[in-house]
C-alpha atoms as a PDB file:
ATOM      1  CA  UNK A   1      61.005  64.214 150.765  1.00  0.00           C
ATOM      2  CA  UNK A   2      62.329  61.553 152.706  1.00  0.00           C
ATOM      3  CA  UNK A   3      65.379  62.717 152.555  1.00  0.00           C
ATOM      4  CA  UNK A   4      64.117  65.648 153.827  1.00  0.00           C
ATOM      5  CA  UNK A   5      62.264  64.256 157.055  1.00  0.00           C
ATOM      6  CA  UNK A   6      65.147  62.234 158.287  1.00  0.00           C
ATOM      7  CA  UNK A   7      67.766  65.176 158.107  1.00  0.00           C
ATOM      8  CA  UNK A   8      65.331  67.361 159.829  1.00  0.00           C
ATOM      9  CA  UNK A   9      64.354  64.630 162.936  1.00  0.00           C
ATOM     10  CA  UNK A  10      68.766  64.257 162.854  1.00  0.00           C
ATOM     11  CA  UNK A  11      68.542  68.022 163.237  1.00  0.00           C
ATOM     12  CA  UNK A  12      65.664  68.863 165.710  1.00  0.00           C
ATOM     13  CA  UNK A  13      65.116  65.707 167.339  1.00  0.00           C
ATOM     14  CA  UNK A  14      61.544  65.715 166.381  1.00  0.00           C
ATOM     15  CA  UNK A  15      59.506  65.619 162.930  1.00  0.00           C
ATOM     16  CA  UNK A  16      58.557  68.214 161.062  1.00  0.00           C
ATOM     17  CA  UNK A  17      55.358  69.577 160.765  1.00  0.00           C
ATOM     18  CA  UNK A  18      53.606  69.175 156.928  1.00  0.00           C
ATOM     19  CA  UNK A  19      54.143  72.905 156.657  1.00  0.00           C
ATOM     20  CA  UNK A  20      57.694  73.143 157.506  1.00  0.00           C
ATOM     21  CA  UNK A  21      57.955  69.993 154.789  1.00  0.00           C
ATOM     22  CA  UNK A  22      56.285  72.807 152.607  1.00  0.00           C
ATOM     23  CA  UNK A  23      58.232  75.416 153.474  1.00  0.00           C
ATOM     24  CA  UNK A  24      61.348  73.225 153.090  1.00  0.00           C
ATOM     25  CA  UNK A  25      60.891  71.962 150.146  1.00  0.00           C
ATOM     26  CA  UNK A  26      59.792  75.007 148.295  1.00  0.00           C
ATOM     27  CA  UNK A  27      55.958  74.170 147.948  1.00  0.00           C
ATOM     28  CA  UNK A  28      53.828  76.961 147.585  1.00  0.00           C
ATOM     29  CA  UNK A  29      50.777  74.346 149.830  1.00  0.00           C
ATOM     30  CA  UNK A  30      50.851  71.173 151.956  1.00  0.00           C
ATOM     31  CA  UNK A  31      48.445  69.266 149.577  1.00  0.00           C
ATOM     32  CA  UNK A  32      51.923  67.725 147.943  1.00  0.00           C
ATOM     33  CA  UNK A  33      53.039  66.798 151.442  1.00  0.00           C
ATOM     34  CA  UNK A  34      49.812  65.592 152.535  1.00  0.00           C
ATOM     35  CA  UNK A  35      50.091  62.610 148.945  1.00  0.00           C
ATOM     36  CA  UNK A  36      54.047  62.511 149.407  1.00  0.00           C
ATOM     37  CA  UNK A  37      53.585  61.238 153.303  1.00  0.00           C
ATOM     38  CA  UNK A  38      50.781  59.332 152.485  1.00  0.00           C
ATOM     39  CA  UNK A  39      53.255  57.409 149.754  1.00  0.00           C
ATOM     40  CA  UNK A  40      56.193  56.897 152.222  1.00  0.00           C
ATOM     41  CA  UNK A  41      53.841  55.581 154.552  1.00  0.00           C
ATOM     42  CA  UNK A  42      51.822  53.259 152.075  1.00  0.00           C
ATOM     43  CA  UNK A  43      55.850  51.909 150.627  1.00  0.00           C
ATOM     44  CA  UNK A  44      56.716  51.308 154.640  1.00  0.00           C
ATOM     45  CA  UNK A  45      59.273  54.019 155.377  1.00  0.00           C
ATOM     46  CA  UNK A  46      57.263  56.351 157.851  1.00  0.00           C
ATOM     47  CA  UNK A  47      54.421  55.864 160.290  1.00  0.00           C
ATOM     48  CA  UNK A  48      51.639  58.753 161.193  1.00  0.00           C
ATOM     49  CA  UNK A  49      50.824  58.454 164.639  1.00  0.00           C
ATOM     50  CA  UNK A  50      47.341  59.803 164.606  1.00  0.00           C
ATOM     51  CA  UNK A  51      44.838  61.770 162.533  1.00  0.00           C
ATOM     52  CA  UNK A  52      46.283  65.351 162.109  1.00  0.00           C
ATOM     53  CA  UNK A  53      48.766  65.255 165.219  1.00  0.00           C
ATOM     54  CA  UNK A  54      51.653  67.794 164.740  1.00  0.00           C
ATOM     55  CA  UNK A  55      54.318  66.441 164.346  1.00  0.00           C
ATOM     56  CA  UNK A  56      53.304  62.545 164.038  1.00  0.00           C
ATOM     57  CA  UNK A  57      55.732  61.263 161.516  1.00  0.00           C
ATOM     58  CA  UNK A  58      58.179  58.379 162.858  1.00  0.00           C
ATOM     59  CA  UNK A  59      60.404  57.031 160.857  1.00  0.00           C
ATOM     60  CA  UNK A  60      60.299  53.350 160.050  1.00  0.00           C
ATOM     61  CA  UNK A  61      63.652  51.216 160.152  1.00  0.00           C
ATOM     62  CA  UNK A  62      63.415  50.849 156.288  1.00  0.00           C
ATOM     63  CA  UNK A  63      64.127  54.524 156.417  1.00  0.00           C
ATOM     64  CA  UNK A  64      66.743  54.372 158.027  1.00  0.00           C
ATOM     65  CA  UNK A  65      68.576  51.264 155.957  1.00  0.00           C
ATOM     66  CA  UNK A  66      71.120  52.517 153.749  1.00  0.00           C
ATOM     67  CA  UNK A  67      70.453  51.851 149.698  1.00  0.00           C
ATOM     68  CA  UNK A  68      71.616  48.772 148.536  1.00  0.00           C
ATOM     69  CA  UNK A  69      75.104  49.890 146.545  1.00  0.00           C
ATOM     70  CA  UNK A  70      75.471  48.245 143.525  1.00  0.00           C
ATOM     71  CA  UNK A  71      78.803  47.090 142.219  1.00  0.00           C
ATOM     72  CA  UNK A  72      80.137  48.679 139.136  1.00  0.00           C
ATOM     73  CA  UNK A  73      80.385  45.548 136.955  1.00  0.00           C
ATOM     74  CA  UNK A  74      76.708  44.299 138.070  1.00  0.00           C
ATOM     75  CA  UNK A  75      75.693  47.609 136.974  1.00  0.00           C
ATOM     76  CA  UNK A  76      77.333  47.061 133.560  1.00  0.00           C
ATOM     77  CA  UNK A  77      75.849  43.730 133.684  1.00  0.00           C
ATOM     78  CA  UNK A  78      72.575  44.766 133.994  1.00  0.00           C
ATOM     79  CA  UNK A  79      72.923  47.480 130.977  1.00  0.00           C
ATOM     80  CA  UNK A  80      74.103  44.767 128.540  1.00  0.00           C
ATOM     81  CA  UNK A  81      70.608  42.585 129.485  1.00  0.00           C
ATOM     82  CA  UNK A  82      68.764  45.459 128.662  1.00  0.00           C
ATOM     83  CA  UNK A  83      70.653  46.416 125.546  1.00  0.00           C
ATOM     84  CA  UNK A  84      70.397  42.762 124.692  1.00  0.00           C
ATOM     85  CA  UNK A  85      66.665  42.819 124.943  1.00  0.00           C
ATOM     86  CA  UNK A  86      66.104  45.447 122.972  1.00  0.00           C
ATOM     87  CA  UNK A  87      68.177  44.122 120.045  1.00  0.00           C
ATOM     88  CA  UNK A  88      66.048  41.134 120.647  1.00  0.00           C
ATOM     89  CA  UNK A  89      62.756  43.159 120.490  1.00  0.00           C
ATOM     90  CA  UNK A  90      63.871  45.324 117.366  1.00  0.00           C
ATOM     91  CA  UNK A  91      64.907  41.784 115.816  1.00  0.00           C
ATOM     92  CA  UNK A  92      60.850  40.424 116.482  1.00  0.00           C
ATOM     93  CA  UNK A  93      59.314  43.676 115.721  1.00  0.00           C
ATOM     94  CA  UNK A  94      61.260  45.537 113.015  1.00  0.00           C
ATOM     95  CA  UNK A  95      63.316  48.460 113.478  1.00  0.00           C
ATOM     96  CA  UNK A  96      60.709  51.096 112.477  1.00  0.00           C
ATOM     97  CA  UNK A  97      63.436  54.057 113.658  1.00  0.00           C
ATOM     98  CA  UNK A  98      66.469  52.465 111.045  1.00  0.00           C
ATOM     99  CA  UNK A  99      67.285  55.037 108.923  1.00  0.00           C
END
């Protein structure tokens, strides 16, 4: 949804409204909107500039921050600590799905 909002204010130059979010995104009501927004403006990415305002969303400058990349061997990295602690939790628990 996000993703969504910031294309849209690249394309129009202004928010879109919680139906056109709707409408967008292939929802048959706004009630998803409505919980999405609230979500991206609880985690810090949007702002809602007034009670039931058309249009009100403004985007936060943690929206517009590109994702952290991560490198290819931290990735890999990462996969072998998790790999590694579930060997280590099979080893403590049993490995009830051994064959």
């Amino acid at each position: 949804m996000l993703r969504f909002i910031v294309d849209y204010i690249d394309a129009h130059g202004y928010s879109p409204s919680y139906a056109e979010i709707a409408d967008g995104l292939g929802y048959r009501s706004k009630g998803p909107v409505s919980s999405h927004v609230w979500a991206l403006q609880r985690d810090g990415y949007i702002r809602v500039s007034g009670k039931r305002q058309w249009r009100a969303i403004e985007l936060t400058r943690k929206a517009s921050a590109p994702p952290k990349a991560v490198s290819d061997e931290r990735l890999a990295e990462m996969l072998v600590n998790v790999f590694n602690q579930i060997d280590e939790y099979k080893r403590k628990h049993g490995d009830n799905n051994a064959n």
